[in-house]
PDB file of N, CA and C in Angstrom:
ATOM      1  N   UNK A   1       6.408  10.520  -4.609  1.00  0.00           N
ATOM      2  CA  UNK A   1       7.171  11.592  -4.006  1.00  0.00           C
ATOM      3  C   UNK A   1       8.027  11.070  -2.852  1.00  0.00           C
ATOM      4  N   UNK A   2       7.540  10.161  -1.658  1.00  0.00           N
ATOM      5  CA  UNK A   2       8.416   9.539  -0.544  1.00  0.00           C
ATOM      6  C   UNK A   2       9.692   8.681  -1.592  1.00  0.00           C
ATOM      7  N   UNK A   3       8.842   8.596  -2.448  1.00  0.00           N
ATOM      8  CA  UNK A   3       9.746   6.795  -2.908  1.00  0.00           C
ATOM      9  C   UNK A   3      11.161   7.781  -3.182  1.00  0.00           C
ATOM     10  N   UNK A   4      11.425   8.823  -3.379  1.00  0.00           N
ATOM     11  CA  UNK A   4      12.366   9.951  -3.880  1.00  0.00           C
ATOM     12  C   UNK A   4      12.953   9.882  -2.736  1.00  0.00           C
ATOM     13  N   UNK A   5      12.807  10.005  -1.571  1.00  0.00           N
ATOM     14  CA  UNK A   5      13.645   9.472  -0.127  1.00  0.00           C
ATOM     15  C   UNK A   5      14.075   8.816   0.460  1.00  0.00           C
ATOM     16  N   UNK A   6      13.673   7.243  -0.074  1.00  0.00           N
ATOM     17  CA  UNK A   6      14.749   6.500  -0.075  1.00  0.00           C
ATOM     18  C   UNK A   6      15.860   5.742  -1.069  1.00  0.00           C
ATOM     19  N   UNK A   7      17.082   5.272  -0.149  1.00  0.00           N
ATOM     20  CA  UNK A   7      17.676   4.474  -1.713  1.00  0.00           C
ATOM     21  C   UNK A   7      17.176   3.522  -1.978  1.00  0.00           C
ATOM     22  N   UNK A   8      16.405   2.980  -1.429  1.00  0.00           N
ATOM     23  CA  UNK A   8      15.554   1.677  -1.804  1.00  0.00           C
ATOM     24  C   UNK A   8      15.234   1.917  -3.144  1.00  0.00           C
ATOM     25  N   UNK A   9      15.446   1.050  -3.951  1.00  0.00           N
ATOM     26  CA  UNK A   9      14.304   1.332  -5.520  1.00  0.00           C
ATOM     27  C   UNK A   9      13.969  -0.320  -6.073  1.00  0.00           C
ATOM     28  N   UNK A  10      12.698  -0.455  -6.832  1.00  0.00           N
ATOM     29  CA  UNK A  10      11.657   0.440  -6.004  1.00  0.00           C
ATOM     30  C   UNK A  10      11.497  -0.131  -4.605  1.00  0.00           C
ATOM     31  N   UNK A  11      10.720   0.843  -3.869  1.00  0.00           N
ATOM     32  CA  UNK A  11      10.519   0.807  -2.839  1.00  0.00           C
ATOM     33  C   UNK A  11       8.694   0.932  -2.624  1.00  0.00           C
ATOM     34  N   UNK A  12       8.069   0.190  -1.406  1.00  0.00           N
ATOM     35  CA  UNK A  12       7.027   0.469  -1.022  1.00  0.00           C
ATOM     36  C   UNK A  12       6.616   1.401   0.329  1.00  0.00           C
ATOM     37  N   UNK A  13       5.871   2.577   0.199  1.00  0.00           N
ATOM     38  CA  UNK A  13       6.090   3.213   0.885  1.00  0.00           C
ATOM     39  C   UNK A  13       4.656   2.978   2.076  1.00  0.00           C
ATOM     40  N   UNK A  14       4.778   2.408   3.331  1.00  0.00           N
ATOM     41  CA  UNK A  14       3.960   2.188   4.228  1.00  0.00           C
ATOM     42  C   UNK A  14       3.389   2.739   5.249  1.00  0.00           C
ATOM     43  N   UNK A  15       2.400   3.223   6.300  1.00  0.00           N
ATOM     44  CA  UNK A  15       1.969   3.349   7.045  1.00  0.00           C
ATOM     45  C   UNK A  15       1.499   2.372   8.019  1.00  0.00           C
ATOM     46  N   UNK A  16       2.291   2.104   9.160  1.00  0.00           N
ATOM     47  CA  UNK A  16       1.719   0.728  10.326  1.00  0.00           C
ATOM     48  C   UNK A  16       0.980   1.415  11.168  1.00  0.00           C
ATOM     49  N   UNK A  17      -0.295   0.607  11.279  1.00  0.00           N
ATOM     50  CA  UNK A  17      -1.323   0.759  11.921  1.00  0.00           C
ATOM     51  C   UNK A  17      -1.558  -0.519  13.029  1.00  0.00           C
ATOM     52  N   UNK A  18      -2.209  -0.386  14.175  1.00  0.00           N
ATOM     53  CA  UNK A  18      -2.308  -1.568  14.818  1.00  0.00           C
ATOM     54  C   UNK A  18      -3.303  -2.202  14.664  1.00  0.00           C
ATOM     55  N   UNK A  19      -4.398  -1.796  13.742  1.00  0.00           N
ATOM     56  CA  UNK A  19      -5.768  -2.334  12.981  1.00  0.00           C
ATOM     57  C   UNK A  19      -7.440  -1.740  13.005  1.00  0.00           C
ATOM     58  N   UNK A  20      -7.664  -1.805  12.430  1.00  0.00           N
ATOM     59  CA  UNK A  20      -9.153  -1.330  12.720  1.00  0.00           C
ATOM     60  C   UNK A  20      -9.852  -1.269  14.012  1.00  0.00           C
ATOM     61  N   UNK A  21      -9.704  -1.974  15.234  1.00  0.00           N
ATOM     62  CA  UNK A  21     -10.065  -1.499  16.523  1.00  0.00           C
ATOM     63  C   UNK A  21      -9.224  -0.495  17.315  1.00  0.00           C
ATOM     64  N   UNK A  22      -8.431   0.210  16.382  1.00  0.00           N
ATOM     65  CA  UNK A  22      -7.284   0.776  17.401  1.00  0.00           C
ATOM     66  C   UNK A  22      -7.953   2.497  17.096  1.00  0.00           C
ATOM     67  N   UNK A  23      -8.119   3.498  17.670  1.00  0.00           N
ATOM     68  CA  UNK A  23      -9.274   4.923  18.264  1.00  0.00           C
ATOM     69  C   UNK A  23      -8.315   6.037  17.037  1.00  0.00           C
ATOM     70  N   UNK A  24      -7.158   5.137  16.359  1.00  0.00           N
ATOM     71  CA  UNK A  24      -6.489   6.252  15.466  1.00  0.00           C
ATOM     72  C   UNK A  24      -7.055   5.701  13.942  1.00  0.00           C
ATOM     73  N   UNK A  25      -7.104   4.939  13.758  1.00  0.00           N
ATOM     74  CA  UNK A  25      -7.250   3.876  12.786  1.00  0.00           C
ATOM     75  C   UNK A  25      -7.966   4.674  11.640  1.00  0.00           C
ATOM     76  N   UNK A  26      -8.819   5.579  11.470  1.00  0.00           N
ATOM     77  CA  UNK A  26      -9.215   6.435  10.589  1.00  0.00           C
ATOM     78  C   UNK A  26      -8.160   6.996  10.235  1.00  0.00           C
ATOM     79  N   UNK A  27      -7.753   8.130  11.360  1.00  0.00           N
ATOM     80  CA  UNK A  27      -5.965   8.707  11.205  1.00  0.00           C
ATOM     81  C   UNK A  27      -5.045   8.031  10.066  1.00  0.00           C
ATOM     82  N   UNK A  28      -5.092   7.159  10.228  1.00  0.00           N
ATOM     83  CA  UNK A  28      -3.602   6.153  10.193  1.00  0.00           C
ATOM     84  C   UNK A  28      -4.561   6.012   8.251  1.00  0.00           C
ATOM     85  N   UNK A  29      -5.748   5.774   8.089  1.00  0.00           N
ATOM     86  CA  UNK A  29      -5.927   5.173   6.484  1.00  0.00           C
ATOM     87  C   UNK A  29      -5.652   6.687   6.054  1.00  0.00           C
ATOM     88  N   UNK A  30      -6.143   7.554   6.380  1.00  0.00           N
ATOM     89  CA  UNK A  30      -6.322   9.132   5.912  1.00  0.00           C
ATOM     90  C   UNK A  30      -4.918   9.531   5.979  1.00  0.00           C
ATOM     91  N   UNK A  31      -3.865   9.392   6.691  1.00  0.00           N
ATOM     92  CA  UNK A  31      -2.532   9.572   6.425  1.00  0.00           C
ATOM     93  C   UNK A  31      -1.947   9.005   5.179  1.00  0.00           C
ATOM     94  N   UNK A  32      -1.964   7.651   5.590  1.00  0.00           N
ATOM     95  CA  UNK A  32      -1.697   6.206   4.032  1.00  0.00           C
ATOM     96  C   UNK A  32      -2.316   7.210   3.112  1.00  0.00           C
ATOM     97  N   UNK A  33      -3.665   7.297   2.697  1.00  0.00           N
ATOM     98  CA  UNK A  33      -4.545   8.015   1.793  1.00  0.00           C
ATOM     99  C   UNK A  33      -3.834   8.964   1.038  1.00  0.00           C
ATOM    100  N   UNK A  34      -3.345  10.278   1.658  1.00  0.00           N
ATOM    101  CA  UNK A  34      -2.624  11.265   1.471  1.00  0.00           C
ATOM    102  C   UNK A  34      -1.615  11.285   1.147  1.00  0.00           C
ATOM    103  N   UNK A  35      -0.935  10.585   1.480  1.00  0.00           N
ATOM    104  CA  UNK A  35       0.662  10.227   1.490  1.00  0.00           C
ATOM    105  C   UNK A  35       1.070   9.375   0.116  1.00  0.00           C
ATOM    106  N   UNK A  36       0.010   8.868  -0.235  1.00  0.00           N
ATOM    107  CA  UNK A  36       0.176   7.846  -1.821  1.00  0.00           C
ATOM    108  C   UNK A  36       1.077   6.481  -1.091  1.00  0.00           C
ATOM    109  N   UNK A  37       0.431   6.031   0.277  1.00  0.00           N
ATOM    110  CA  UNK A  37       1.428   4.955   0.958  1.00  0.00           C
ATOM    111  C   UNK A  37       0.394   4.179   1.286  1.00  0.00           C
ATOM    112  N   UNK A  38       1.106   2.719   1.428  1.00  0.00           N
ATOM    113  CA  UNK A  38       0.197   1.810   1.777  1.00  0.00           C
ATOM    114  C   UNK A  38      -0.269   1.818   3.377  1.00  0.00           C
ATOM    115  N   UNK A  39      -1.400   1.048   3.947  1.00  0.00           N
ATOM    116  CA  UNK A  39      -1.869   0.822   5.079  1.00  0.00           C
ATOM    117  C   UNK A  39      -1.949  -0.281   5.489  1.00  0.00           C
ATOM    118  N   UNK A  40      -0.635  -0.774   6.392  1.00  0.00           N
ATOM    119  CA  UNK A  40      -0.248  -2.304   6.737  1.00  0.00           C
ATOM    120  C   UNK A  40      -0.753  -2.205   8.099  1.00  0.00           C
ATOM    121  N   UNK A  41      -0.392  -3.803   8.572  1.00  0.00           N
ATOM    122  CA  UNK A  41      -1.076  -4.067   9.743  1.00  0.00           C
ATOM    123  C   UNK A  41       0.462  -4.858  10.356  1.00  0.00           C
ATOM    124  N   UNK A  42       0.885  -4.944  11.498  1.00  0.00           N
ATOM    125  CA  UNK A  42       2.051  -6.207  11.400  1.00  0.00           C
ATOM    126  C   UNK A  42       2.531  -7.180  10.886  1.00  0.00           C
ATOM    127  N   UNK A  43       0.832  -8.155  10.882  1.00  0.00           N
ATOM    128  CA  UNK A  43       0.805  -9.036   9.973  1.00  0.00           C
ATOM    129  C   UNK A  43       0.891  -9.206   8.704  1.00  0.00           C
ATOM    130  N   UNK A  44       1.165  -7.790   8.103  1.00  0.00           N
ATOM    131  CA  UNK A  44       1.166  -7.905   6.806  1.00  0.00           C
ATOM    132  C   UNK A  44       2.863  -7.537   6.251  1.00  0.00           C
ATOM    133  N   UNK A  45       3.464  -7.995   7.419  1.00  0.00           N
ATOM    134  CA  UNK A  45       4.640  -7.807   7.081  1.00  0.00           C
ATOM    135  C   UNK A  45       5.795  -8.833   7.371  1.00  0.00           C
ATOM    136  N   UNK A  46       6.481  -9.113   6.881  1.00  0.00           N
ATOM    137  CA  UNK A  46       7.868 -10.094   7.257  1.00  0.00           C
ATOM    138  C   UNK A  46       8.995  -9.639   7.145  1.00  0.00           C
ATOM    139  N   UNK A  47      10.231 -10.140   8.189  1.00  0.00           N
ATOM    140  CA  UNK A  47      11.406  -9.617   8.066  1.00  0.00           C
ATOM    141  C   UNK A  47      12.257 -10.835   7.624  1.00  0.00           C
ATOM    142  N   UNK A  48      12.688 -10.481   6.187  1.00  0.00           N
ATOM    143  CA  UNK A  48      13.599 -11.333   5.760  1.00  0.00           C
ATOM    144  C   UNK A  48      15.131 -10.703   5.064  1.00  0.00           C
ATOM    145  N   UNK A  49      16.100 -11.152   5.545  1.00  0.00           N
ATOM    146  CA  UNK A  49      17.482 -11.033   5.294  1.00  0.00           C
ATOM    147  C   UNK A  49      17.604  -9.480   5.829  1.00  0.00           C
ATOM    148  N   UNK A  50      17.169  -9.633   6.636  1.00  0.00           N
ATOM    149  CA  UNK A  50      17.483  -7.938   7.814  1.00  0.00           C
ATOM    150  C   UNK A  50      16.432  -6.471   7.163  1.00  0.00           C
ATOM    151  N   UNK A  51      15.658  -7.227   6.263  1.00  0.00           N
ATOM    152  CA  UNK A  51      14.795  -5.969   5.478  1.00  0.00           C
ATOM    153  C   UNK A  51      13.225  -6.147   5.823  1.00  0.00           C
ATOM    154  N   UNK A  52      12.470  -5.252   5.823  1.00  0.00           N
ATOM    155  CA  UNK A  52      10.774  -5.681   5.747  1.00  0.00           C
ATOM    156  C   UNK A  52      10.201  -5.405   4.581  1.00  0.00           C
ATOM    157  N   UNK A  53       9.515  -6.772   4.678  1.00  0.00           N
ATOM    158  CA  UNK A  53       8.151  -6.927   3.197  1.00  0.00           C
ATOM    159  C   UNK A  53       7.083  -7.068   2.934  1.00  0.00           C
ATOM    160  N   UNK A  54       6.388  -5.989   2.519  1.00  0.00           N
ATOM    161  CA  UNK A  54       4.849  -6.499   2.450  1.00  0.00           C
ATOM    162  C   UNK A  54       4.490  -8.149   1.928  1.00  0.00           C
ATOM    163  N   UNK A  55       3.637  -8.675   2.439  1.00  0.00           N
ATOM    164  CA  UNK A  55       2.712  -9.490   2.027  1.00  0.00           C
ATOM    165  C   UNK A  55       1.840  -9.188   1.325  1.00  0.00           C
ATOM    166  N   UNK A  56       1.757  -9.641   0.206  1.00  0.00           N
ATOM    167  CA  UNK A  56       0.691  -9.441  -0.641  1.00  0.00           C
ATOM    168  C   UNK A  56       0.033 -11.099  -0.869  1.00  0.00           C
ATOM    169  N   UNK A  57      -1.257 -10.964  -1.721  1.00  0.00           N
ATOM    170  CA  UNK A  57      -1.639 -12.253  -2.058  1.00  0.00           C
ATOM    171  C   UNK A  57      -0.893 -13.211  -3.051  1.00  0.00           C
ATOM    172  N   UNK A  58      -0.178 -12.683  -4.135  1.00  0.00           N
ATOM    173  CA  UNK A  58       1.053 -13.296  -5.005  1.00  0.00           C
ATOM    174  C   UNK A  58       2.590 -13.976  -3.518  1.00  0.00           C
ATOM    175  N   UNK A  59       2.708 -12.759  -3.365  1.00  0.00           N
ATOM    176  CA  UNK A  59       4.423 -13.414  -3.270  1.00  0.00           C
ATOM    177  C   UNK A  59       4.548 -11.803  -2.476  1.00  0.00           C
ATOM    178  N   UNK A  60       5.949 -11.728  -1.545  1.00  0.00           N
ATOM    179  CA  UNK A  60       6.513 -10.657  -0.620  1.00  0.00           C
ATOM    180  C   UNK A  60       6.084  -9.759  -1.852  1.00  0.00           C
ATOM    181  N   UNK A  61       6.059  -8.276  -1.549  1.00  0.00           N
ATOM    182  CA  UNK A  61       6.068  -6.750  -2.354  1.00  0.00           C
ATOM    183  C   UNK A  61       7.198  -6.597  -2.120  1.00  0.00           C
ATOM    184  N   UNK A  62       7.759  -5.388  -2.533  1.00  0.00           N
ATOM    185  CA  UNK A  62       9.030  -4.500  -2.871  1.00  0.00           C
ATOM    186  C   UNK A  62       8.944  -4.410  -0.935  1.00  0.00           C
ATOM    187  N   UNK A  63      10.709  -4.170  -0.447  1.00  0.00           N
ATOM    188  CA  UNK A  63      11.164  -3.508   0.504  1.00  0.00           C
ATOM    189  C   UNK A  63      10.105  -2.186   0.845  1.00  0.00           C
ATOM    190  N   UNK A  64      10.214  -2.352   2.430  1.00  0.00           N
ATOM    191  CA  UNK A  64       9.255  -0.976   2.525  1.00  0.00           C
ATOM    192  C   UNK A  64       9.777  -0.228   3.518  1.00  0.00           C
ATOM    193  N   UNK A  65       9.548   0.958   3.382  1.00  0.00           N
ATOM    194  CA  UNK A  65       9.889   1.867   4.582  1.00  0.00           C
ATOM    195  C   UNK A  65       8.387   2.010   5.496  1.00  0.00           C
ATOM    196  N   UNK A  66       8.612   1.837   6.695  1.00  0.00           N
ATOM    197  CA  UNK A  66       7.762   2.235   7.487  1.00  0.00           C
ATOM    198  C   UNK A  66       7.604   3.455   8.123  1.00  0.00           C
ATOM    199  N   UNK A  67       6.423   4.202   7.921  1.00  0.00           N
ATOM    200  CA  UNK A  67       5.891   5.548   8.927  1.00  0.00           C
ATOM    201  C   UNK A  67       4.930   4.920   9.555  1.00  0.00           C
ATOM    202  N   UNK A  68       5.543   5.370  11.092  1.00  0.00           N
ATOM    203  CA  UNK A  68       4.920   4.950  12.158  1.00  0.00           C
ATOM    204  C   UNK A  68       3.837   6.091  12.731  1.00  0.00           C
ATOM    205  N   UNK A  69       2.539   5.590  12.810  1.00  0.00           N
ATOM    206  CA  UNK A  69       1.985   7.015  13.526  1.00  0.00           C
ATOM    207  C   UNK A  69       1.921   6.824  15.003  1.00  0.00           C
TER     208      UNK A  69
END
């Protein structure tokens, strides 16, 4: 349903969190959860050629939009 909001295609649709010690961090998976979006951490991201990309264990994921909580 998000991925319908951007022109990105495909696109990965994210939630940044600052990690499991951070007092929202339930918040932030239960948002991701709901939302049908992933639950990144900074580190799980890189900025290459002016865009951001998940890290995955293969190789970068699809362009992502970030929701910030």
């Amino acid at each position: 349903m998000l991925e319908s909001l951007t022109p990105i295609k495909p696109a990965t649709i994210a939630v940044l969190t600052p990690g499991i010690y951070n007092s929202a961090y339930f918040e932030h998976a239960y948002l991701a959860q709901q939302m049908g979006a992933e639950l990144v951490e900074g580190k799980d991201l890189v900025v290459k050629d002016d865009f951001v990309y998940m890290i995955t264990t293969k190789d970068y994921k699809n362009r992502c939009n970030l929701s910030e909580s």
